[in-house]
Protein backbone atom coordinates (compact mmCIF):
# COMPACT_ATOMS: atom_id res chain seq x y z
CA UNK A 1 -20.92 -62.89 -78.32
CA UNK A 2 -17.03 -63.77 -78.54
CA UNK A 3 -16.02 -59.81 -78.12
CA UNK A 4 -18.11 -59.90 -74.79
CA UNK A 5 -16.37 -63.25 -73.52
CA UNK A 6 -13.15 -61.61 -74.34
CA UNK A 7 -14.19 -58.18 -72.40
CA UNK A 8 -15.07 -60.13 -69.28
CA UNK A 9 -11.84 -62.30 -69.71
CA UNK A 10 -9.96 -59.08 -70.00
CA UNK A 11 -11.33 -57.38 -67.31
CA UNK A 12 -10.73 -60.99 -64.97
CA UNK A 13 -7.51 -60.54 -65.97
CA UNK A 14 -6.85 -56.87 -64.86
CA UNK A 15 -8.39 -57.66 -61.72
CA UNK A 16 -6.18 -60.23 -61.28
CA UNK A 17 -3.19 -58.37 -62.41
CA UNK A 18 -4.16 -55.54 -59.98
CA UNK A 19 -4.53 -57.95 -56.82
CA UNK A 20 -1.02 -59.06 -57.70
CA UNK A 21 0.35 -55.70 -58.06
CA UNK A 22 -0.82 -54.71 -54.82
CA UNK A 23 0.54 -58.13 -52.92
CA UNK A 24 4.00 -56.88 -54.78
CA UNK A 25 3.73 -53.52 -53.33
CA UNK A 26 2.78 -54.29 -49.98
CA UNK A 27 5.81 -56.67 -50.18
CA UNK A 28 8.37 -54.19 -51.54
CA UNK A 29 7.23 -51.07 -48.73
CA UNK A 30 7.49 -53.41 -45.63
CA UNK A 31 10.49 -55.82 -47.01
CA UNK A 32 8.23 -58.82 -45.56
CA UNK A 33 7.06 -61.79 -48.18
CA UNK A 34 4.60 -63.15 -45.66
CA UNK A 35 2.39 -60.17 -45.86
CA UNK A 36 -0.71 -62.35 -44.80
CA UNK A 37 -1.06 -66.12 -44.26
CA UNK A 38 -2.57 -66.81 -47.82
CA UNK A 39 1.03 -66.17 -49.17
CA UNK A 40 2.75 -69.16 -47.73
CA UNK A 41 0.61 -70.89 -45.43
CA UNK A 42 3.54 -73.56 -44.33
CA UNK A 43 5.97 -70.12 -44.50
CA UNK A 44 4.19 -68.06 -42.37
CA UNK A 45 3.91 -71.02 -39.28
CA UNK A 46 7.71 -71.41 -39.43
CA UNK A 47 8.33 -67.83 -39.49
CA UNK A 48 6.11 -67.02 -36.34
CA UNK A 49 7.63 -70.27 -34.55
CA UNK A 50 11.04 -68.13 -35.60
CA UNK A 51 9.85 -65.16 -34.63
CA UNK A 52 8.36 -66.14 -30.71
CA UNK A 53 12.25 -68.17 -30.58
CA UNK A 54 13.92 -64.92 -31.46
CA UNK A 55 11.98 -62.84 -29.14
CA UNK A 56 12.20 -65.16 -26.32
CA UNK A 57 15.86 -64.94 -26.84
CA UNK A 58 16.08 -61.50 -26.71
CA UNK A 59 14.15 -61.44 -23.50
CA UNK A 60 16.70 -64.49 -22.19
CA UNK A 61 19.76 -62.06 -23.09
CA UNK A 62 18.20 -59.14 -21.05
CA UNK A 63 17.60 -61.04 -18.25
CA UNK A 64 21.42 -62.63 -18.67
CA UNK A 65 22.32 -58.90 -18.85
CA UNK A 66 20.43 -57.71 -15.94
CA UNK A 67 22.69 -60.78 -13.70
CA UNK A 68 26.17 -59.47 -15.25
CA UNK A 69 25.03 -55.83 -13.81
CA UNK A 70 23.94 -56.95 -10.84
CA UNK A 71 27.32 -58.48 -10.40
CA UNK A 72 29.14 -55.95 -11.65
CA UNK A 73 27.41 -53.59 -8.79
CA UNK A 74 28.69 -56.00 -6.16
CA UNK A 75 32.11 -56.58 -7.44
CA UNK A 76 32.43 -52.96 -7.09
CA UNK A 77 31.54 -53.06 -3.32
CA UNK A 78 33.55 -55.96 -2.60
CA UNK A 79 35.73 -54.12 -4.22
CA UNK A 80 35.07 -51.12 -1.32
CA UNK A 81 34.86 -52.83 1.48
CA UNK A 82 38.75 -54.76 0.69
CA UNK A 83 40.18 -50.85 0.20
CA UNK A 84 38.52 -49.82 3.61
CA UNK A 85 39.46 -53.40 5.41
CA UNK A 86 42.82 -52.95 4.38
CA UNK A 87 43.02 -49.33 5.56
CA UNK A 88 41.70 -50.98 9.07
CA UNK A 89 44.61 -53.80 8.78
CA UNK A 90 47.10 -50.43 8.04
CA UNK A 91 45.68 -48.53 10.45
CA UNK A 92 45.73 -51.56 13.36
CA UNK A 93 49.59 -52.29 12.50
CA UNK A 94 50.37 -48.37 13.12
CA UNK A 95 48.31 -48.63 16.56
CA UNK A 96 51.31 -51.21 17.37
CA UNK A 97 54.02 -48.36 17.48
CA UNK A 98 54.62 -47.90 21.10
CA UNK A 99 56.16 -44.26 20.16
CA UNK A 100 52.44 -42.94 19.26
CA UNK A 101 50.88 -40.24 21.46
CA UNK A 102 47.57 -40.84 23.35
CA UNK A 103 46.27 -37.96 21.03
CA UNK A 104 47.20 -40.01 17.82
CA UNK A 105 45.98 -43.31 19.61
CA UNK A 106 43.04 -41.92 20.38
CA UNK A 107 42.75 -40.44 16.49
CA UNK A 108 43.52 -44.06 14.72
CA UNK A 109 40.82 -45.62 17.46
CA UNK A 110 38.31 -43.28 15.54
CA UNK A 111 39.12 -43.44 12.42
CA UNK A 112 38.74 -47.17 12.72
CA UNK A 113 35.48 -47.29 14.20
CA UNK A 114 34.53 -44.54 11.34
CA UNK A 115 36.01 -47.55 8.53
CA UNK A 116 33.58 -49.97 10.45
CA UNK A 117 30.66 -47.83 9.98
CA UNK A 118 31.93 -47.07 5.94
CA UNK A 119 31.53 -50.85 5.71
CA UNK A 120 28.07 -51.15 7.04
CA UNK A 121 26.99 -48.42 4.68
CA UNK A 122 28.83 -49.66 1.43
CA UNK A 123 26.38 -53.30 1.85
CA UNK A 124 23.39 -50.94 2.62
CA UNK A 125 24.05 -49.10 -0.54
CA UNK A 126 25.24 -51.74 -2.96
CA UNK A 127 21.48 -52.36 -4.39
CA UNK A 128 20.77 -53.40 -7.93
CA UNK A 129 16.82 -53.03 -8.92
CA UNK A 130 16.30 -52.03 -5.10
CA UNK A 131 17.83 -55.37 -3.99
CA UNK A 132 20.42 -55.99 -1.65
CA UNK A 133 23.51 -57.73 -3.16
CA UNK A 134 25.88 -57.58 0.04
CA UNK A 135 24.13 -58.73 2.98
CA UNK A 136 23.21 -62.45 2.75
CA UNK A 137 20.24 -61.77 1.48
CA UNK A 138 20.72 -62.14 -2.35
CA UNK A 139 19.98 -65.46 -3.65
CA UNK A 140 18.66 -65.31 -7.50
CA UNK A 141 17.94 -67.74 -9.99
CA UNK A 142 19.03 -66.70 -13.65
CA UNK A 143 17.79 -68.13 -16.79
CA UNK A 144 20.69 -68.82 -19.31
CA UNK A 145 18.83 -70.19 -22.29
CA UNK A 146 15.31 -68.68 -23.88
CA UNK A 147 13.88 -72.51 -23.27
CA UNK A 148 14.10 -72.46 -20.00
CA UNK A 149 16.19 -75.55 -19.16
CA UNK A 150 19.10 -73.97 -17.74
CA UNK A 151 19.51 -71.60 -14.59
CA UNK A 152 22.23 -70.25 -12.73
CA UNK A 153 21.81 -70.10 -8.98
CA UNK A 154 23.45 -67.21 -7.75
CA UNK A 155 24.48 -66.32 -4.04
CA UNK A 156 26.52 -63.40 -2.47
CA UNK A 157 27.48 -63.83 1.28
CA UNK A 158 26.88 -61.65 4.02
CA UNK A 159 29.67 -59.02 3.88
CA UNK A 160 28.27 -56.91 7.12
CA UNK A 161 30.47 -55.84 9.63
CA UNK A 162 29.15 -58.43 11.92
CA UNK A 163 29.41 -61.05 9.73
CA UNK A 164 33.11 -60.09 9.07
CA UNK A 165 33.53 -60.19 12.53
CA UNK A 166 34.40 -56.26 12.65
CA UNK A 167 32.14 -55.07 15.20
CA UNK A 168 34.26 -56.34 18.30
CA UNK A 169 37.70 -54.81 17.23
CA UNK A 170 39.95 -53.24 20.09
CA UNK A 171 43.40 -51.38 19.53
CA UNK A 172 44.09 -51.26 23.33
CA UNK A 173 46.62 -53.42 23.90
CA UNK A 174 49.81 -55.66 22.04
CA UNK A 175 47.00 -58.34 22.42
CA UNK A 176 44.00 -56.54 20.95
CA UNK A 177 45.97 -55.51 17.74
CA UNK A 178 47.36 -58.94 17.07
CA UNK A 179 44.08 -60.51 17.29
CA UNK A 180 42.19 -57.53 15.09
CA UNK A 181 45.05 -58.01 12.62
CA UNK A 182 44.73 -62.20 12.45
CA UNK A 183 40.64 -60.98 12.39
CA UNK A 184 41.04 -58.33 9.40
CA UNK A 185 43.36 -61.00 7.34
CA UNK A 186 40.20 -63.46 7.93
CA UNK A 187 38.29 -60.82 6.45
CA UNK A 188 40.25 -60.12 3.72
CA UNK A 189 39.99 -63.81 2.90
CA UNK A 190 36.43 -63.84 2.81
CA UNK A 191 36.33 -61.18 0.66
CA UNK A 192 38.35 -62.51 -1.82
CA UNK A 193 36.72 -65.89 -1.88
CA UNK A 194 33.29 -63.76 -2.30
CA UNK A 195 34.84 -61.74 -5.11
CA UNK A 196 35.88 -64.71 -7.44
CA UNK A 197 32.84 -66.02 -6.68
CA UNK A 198 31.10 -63.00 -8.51
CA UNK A 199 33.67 -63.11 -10.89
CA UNK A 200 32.64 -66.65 -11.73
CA UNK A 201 29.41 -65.91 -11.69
CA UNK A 202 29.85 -62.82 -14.30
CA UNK A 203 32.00 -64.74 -16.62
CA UNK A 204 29.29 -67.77 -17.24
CA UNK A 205 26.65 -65.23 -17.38
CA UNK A 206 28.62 -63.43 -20.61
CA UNK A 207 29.30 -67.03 -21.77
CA UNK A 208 25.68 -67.44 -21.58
CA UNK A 209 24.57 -64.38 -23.00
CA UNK A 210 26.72 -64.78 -25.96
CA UNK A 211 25.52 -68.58 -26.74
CA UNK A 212 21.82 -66.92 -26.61
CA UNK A 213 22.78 -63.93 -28.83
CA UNK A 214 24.12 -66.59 -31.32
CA UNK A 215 21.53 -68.72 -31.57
CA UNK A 216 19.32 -64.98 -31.86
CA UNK A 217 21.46 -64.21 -34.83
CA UNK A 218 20.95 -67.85 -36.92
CA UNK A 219 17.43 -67.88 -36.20
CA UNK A 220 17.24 -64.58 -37.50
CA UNK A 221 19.12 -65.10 -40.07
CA UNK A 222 16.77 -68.82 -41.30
CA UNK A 223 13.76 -66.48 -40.63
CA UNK A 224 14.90 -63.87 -42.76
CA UNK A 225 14.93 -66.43 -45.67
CA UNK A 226 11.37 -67.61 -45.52
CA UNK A 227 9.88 -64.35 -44.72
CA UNK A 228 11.80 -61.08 -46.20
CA UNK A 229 11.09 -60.15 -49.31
CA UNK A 230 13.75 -60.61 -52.06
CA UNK A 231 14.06 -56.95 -53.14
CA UNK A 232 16.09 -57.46 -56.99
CA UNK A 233 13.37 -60.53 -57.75
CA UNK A 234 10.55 -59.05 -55.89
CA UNK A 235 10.79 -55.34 -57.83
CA UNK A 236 11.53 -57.09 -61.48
CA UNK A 237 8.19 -58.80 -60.82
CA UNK A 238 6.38 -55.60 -59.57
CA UNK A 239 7.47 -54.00 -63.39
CA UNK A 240 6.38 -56.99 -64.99
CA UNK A 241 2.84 -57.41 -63.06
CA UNK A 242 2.35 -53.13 -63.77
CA UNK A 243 2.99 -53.75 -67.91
CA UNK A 244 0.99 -56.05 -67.88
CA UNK A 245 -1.51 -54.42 -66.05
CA UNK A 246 -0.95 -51.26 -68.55
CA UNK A 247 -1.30 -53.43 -71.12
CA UNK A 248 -4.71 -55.08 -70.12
CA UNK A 249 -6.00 -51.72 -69.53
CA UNK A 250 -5.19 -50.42 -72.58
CA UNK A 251 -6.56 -53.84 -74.18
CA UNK A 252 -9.80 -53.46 -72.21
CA UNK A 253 -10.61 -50.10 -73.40
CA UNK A 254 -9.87 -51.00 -77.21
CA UNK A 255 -12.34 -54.25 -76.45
CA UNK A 256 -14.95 -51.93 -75.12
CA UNK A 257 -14.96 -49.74 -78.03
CA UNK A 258 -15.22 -52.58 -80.34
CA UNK A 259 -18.16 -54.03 -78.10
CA UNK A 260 -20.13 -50.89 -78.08
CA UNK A 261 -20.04 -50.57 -81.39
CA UNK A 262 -20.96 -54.26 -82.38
CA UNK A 263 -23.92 -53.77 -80.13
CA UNK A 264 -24.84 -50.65 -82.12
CA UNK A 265 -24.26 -52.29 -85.73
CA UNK A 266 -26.86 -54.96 -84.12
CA UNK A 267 -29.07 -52.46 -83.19
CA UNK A 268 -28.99 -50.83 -86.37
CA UNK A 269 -29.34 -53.29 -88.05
CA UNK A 270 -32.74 -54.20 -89.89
């Protein structure tokens, strides 16, 4: 019978109309086109080989981030260590004053073995992620890029007392302070050297990070265009699919009345 064909077409066609107005609304509630791989199978392989780039690159940038901190914590105890070598070079140019007391000799001589020991600590406590940055022992390689195919080696000297050549520092005589003053102005000179050094270090690492973060940003930005959802299109569609949808339901009922009763003329009939 042609009223049953058009009932079954009908209901096909609500079915149909249904499926789509769920895809829509599944689309609208989590702003993403590529709800499942059936939507846009060439879409949804782009925008996962997007998605693993932009996540790797997020990872890269942390990792950039944790170097910059890391040299940012020894900067700071370079930084120490110059304030208390200087106080030593201060303190070895007053021991020079012939004028000074045994009693205040004997005071400086303390206080500059105490400046020593402040040293020592400052590299045992300059740690960043429980590793050492100040004693010779810090020698990291840093990814710049989220592919891998860059690094940055970086590598902080030893800035121990001993390896300043502290340890061995007299104020007895004319002779002892000129040599622990020519010895602290070494120091200071290492110090400095070491210092740019980390400053070098820290300013490629924030040139790196913001290349990564860049690159983040346009791949975001070319992912967002195959997979978000376009919200004015995707919404005048949704009210489109549900009239029609309201439509076919009201179309199916009225068909189903007139089937029933052409099945009970028939039947009627003699």
């Amino acid at each position: 019978m042609r009223i049953g064909n058009n009932y079954l077409n009908q209901t096909n066609q609500l079915s149909t109309l249904s499926n789509l107005l769920l895809k829509k609304s599944q689309q609208l509630a989590s702003g993403n086109r590529l709800i499942n791989a059936g939507v846009d199978p060439a879409g949804m392989a782009i925008a996962q080989k997007m998605d693993n780039q932009i996540r790797s690159g997020y990872q890269a940038a942390r990792n950039i981030y944790d170097g910059i901190g890391a040299m940012n914590v020894a900067d700071q105890g370079i930084g120490s260590i110059q304030e208390t070598v200087g106080r030593m070079r201060e303190l070895a140019v007053r021991a020079g004053n012939g004028t000074l007391t045994a009693e205040e000799k004997d005071a400086i001589q303390q206080e500059f073995e105490q400046l020593k020991m402040q040293i020592r600590d400052t590299v045992r406590n300059t740690q960043f992620n429980n590793k050492q940055l100040l004693n010779g022992e810090f020698n990291v390689n840093i990814t710049l890029y989220q592919n891998g195919s860059n690094n940055l080696n970086a590598q902080i000297a030893d800035l121990r007392p001993e390896a300043l050549n502290l340890n061995d520092l007299k104020l007895d005589t004319t002779d002892d302070i000129n040599t622990t003053i020519k010895t602290l102005d070494q120091a200071l000179e290492q110090l400095n050297g070491t210092r740019t050094q980390v400053g070098t270090y820290t300013r490629r690492l924030e040139a790196a990070a913001n290349n990564v973060l860049r690159n983040v940003e346009d791949t975001t930005a070319a992912n967002s265009r195959i997979a978000d959802t376009e919200m004015a299109r995707s919404m005048a569609e949704y009210m489109k699919t549900q009239n029609l949808q309201q439509m076919s339901t009201m179309l199916l009922g009225q068909t189903g009345q007139m089937n029933a009763a052409s099945v009970l003329n028939i039947l009627q009939s003699p």
